[in-house]
Protein backbone atom coordinates (compact mmCIF):
# COMPACT_ATOMS: atom_id res chain seq x y z
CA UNK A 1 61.02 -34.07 21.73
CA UNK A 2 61.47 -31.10 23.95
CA UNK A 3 57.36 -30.12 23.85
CA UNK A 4 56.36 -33.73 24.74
CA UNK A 5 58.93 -33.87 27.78
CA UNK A 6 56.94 -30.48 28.84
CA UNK A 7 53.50 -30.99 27.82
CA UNK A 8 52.64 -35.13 28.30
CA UNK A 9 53.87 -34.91 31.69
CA UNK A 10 50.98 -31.61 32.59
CA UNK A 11 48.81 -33.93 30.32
CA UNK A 12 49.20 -36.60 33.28
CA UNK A 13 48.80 -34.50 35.87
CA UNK A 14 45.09 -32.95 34.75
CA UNK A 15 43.88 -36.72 33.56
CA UNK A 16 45.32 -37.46 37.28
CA UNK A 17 43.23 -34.66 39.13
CA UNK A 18 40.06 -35.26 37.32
CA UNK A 19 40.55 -38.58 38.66
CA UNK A 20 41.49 -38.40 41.68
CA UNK A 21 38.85 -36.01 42.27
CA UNK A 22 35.90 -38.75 41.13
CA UNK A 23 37.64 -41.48 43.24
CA UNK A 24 37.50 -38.98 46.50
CA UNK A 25 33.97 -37.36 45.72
CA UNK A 26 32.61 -40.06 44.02
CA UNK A 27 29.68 -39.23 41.60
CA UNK A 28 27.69 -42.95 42.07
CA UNK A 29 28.32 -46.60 41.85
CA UNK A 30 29.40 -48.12 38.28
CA UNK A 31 26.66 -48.75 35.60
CA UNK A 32 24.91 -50.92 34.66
CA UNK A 33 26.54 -52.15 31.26
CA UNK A 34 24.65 -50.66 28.21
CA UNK A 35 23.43 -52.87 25.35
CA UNK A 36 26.00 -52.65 22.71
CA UNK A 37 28.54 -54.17 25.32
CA UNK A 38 26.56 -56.68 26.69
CA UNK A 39 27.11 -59.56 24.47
CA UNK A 40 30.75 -59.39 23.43
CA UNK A 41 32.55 -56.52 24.79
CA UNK A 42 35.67 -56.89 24.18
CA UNK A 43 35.07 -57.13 20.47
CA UNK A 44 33.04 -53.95 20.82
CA UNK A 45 35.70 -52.25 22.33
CA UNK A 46 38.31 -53.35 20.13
CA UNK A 47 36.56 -51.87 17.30
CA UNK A 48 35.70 -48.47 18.65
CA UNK A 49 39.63 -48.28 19.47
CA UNK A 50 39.63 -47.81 15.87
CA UNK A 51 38.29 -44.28 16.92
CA UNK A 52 41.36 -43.85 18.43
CA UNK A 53 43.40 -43.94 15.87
CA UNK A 54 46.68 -45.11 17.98
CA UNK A 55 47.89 -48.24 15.73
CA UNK A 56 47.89 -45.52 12.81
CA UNK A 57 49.72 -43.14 14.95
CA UNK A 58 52.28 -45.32 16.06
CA UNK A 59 53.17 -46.58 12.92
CA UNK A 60 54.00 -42.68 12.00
CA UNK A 61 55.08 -42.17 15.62
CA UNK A 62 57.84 -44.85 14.98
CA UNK A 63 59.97 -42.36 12.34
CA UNK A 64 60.01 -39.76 15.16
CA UNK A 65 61.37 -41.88 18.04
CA UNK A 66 63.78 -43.70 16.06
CA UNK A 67 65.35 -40.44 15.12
CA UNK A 68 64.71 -39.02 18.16
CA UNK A 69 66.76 -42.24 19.74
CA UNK A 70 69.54 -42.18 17.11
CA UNK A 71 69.86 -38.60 18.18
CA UNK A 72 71.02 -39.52 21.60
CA UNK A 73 74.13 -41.20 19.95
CA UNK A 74 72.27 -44.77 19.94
CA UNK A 75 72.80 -46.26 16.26
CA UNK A 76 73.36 -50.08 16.96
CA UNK A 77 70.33 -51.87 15.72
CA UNK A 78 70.20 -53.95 19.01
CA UNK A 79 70.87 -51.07 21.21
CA UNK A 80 68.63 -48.82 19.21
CA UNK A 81 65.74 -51.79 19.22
CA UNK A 82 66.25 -51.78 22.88
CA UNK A 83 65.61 -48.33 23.83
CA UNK A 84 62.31 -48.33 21.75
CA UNK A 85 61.01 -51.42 23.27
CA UNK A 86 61.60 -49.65 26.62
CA UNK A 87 59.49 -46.77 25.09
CA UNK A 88 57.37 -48.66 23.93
CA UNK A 89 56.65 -49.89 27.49
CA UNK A 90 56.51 -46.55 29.09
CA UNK A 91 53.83 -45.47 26.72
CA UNK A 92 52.14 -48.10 26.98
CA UNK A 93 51.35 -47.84 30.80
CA UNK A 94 50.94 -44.37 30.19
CA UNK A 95 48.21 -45.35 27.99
CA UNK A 96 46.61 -48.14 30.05
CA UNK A 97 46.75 -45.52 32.90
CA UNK A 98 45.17 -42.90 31.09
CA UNK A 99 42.20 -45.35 29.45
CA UNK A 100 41.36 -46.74 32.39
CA UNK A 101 41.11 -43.86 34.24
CA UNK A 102 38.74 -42.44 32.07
CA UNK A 103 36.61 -45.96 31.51
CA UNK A 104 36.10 -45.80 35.23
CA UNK A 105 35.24 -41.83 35.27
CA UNK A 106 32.47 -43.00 32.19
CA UNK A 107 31.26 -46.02 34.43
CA UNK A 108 30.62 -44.17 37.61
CA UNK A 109 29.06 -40.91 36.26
CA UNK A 110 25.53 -42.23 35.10
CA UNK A 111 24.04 -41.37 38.47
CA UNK A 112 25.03 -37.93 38.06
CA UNK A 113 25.11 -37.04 35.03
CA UNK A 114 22.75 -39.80 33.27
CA UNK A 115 23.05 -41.58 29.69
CA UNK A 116 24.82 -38.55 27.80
CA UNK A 117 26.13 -41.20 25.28
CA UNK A 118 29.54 -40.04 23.71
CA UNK A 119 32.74 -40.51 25.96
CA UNK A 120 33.96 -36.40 25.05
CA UNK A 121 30.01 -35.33 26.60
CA UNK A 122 30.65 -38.01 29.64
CA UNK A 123 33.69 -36.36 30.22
CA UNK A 124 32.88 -32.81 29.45
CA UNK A 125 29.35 -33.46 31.76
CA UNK A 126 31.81 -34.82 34.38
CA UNK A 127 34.47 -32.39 34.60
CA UNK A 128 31.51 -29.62 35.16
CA UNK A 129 29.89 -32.17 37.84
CA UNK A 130 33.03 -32.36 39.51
CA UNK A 131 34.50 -28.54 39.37
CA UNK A 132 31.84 -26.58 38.86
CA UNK A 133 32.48 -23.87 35.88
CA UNK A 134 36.08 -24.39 36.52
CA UNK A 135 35.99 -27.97 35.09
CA UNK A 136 35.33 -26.33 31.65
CA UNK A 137 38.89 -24.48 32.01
CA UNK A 138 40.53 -28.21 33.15
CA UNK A 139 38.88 -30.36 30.70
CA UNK A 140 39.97 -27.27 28.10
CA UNK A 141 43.58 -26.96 29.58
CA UNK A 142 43.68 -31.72 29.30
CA UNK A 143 42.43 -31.88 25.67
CA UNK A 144 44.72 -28.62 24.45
CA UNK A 145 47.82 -30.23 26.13
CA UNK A 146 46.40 -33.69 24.99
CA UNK A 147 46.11 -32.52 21.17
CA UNK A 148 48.94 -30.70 21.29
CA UNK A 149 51.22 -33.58 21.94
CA UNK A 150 49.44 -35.58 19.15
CA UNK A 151 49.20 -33.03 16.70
CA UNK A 152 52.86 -31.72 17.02
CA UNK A 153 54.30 -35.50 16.86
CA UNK A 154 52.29 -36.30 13.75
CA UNK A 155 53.14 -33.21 11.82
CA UNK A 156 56.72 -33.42 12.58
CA UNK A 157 56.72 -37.28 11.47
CA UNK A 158 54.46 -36.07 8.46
CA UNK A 159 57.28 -33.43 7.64
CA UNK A 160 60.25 -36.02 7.73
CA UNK A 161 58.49 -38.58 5.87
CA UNK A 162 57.01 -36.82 2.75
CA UNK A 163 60.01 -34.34 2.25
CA UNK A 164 61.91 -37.46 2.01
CA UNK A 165 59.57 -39.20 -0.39
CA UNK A 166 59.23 -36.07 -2.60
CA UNK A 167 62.74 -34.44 -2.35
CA UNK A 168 60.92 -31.25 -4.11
CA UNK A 169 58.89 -30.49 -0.93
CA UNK A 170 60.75 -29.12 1.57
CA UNK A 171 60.26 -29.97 5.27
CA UNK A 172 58.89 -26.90 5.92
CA UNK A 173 56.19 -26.89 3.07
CA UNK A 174 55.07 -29.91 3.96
CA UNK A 175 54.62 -29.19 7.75
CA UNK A 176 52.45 -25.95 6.37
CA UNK A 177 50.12 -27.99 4.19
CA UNK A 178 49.57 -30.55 6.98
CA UNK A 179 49.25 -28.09 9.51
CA UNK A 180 46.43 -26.16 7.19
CA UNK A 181 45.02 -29.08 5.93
CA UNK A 182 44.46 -30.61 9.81
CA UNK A 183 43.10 -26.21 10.67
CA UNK A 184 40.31 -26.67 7.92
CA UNK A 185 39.61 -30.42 9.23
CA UNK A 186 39.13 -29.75 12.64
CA UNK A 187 36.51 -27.40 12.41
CA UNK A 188 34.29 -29.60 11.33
CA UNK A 189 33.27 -30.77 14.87
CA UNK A 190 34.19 -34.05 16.47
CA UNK A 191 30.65 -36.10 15.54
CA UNK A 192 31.31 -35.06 11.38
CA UNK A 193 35.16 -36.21 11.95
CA UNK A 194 34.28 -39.31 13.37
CA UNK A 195 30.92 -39.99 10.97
CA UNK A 196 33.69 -39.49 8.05
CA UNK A 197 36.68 -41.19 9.47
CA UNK A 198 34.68 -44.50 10.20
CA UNK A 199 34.25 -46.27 7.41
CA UNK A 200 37.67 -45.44 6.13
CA UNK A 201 39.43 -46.39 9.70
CA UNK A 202 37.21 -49.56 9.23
CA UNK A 203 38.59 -50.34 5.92
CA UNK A 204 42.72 -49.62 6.85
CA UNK A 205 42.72 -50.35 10.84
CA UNK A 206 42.87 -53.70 9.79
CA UNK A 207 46.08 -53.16 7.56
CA UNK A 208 47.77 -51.43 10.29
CA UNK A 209 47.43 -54.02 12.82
CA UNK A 210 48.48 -56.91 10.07
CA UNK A 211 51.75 -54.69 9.75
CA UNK A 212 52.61 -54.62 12.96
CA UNK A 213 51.74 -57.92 14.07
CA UNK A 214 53.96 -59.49 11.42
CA UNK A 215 56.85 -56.97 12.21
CA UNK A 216 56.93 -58.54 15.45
CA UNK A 217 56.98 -62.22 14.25
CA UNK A 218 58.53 -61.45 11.21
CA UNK A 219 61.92 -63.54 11.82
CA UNK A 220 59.66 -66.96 11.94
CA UNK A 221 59.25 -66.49 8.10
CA UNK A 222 62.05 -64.36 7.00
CA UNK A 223 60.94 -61.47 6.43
CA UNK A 224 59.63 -62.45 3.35
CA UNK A 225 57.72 -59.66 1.63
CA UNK A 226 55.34 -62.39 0.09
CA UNK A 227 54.05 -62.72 3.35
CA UNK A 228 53.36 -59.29 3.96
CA UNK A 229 51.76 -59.08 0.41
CA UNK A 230 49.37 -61.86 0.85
CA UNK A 231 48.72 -61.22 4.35
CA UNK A 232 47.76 -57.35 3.05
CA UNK A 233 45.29 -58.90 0.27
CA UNK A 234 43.27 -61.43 2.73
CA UNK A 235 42.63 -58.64 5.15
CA UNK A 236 42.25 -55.90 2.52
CA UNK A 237 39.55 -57.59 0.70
CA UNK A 238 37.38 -58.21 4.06
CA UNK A 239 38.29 -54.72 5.45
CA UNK A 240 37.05 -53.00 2.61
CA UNK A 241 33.95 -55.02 2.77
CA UNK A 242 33.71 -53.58 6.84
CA UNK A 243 34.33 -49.93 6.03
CA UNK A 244 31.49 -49.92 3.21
CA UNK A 245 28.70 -51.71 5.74
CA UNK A 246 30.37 -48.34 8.34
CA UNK A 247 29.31 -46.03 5.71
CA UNK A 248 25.97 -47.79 5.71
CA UNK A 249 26.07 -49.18 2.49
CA UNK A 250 23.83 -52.94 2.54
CA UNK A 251 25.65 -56.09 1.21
CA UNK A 252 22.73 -57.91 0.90
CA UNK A 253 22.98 -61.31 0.05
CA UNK A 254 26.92 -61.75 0.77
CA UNK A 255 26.56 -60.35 4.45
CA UNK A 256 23.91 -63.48 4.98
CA UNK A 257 26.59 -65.09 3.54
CA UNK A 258 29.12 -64.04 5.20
CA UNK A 259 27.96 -63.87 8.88
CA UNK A 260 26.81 -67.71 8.88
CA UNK A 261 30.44 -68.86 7.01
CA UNK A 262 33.29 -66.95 7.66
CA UNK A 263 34.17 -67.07 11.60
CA UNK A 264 34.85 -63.48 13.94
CA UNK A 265 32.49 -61.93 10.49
CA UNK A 266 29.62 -61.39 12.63
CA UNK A 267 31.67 -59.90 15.54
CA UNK A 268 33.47 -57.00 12.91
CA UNK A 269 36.60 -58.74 12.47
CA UNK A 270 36.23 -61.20 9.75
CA UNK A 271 39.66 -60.04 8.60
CA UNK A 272 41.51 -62.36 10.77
CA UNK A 273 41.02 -65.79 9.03
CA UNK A 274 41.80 -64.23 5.59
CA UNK A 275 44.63 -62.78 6.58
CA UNK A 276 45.83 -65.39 8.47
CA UNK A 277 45.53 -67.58 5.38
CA UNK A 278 46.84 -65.00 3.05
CA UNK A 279 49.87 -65.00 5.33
CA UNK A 280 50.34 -68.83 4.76
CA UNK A 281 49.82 -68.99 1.40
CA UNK A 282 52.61 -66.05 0.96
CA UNK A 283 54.51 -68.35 2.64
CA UNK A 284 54.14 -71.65 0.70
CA UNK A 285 54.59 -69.62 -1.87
CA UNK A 286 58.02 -68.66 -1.28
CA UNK A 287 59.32 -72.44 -0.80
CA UNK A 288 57.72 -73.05 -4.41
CA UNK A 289 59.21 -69.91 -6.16
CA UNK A 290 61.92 -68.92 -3.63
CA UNK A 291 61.65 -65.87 -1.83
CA UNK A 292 62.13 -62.64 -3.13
CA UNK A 293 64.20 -59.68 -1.52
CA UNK A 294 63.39 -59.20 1.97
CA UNK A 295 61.86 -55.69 3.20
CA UNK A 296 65.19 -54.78 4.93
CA UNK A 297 66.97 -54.95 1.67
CA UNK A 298 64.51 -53.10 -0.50
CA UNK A 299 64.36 -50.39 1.67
């Protein structure tokens, strides 16, 4: 808690110069829009946010500001709910802020720096353009303070989590294993991370979002976990189906398939309709069967 109050705010302030610094020395017009993005872009986008990896995140995240909240004294569910929402909020401006800044930085660079393709070269290629050889040292001193923030949440949320779930690790063993584990991983470079990470994010992005999505309307039916369950299965079964053509596997015949009958399929998110139909199903379920226990009260 005490890091991110001193490192997300210097993380603000170096995004903020860069920017400032492209909007007051401006290195061109914007771009012209490149082909993948011309035809549906906000589908395109939404599925390199997978890349990102921020639904996973938060779901982890969550463990470390509810504690971090109940620390302050807050333990009344509506109270508690309260102060995440307004977290929630904050972080999510912070976000917007910091994605939009850098979507304009990537749009008006071209001129200068031309068609370098990945967003870390655009913004590596830009920070030079706009700072000479000290740009290295601020892009350096953004993605450090950047990491750090991530890296240091996750592995303290890792920590809680697993010592919990097996009482004979220790919070501190498990921090060292994750923090080893992520020391090997990272030195594979950014292009074999994201090559790897792909086809799996492709295959469980999908899961996360379900989750979180129903945790939000979750009161409509109940909180019945047969919901949840059958909701999980749809978009499991089409997910998986998405991470193995990411990994560049073909599925023949069924893709054909596929793409002309299954709506949002040819677009990457064929998910949606299955899952949105295992959802009801879960649901009909229940009023034939009767609902089982509801999350709250199995955890």
């Amino acid at each position: 808690d005490r890091v991110g109050k001193i490192l997300t705010p210097i993380k603000f302030t170096i995004i903020l110069i860069i920017v400032l610094k492209a909007i007051f020395t401006p290195m061109g017009g914007l771009g012209a829009v490149t082909e993948a993005y011309k035809g549906t872009p906000v589908f395109k986008g939404f599925l390199e946010g997978y890349k990102t990896m921020d639904a996973l995140a938060s779901i982890v995240f969550g463990v470390v500001v509810v504690n971090a909240v109940k620390s302050k004294g807050v333990t009344q569910s509506k109270a508690l709910a309260a102060a995440c929402i307004k977290a929630g909020v904050i972080a999510a401006l912070g976000l917007t802020f910091i994605y939009v800044s850098l979507a304009y930085l990537g749009a008006t660079s071209t001129n200068a720096i031309g068609p370098v393709g990945e967003g870390a070269k655009i913004l590596s290629a830009s920070s030079h353009y706009l700072f000479g050889s000290l740009g290295n040292i601020v892009l350096g001193a953004a993605i450090t303070v950047a990491c750090l923030t991530t890296s240091i949440g996750l592995v303290t949320s890792c920590g809680q989590y697993f010592s919990k779930l097996f009482p004979a690790l220790s919070y501190k063993i498990v921090v060292t294993i994750v923090t080893l584990f992520s020391l090997i991983i990272a030195n594979f470079g950014l292009a074999q991370i994201i090559a790897f990470s792909v086809p799996i994010l492709s295959a469980i992005y999908p899961l996360a979002i379900v989750i979180i999505v129903l945790s939000f309307i979750d009161k409509i039916f109940k909180e019945r976990r047969e919901v949840y369950i059958a909701c999980l299965i749809g978009t499991g079964l089409f997910s998986i189906l998405d991470g193995i053509k990411a990994a560049g596997f073909s599925l023949g015949s069924l893709d054909v398939f596929l793409n002309a009958n299954l709506p949002l399929y040819s677009l990457g998110i064929g998910w949606v309709l299955p899952g949105i139909v295992g959802a009801v199903i879960g649901y009909v379920l229940t009023l034939f069967i009767g609902p089982s226990k509801q999350l709250n009260e199995i955890s």
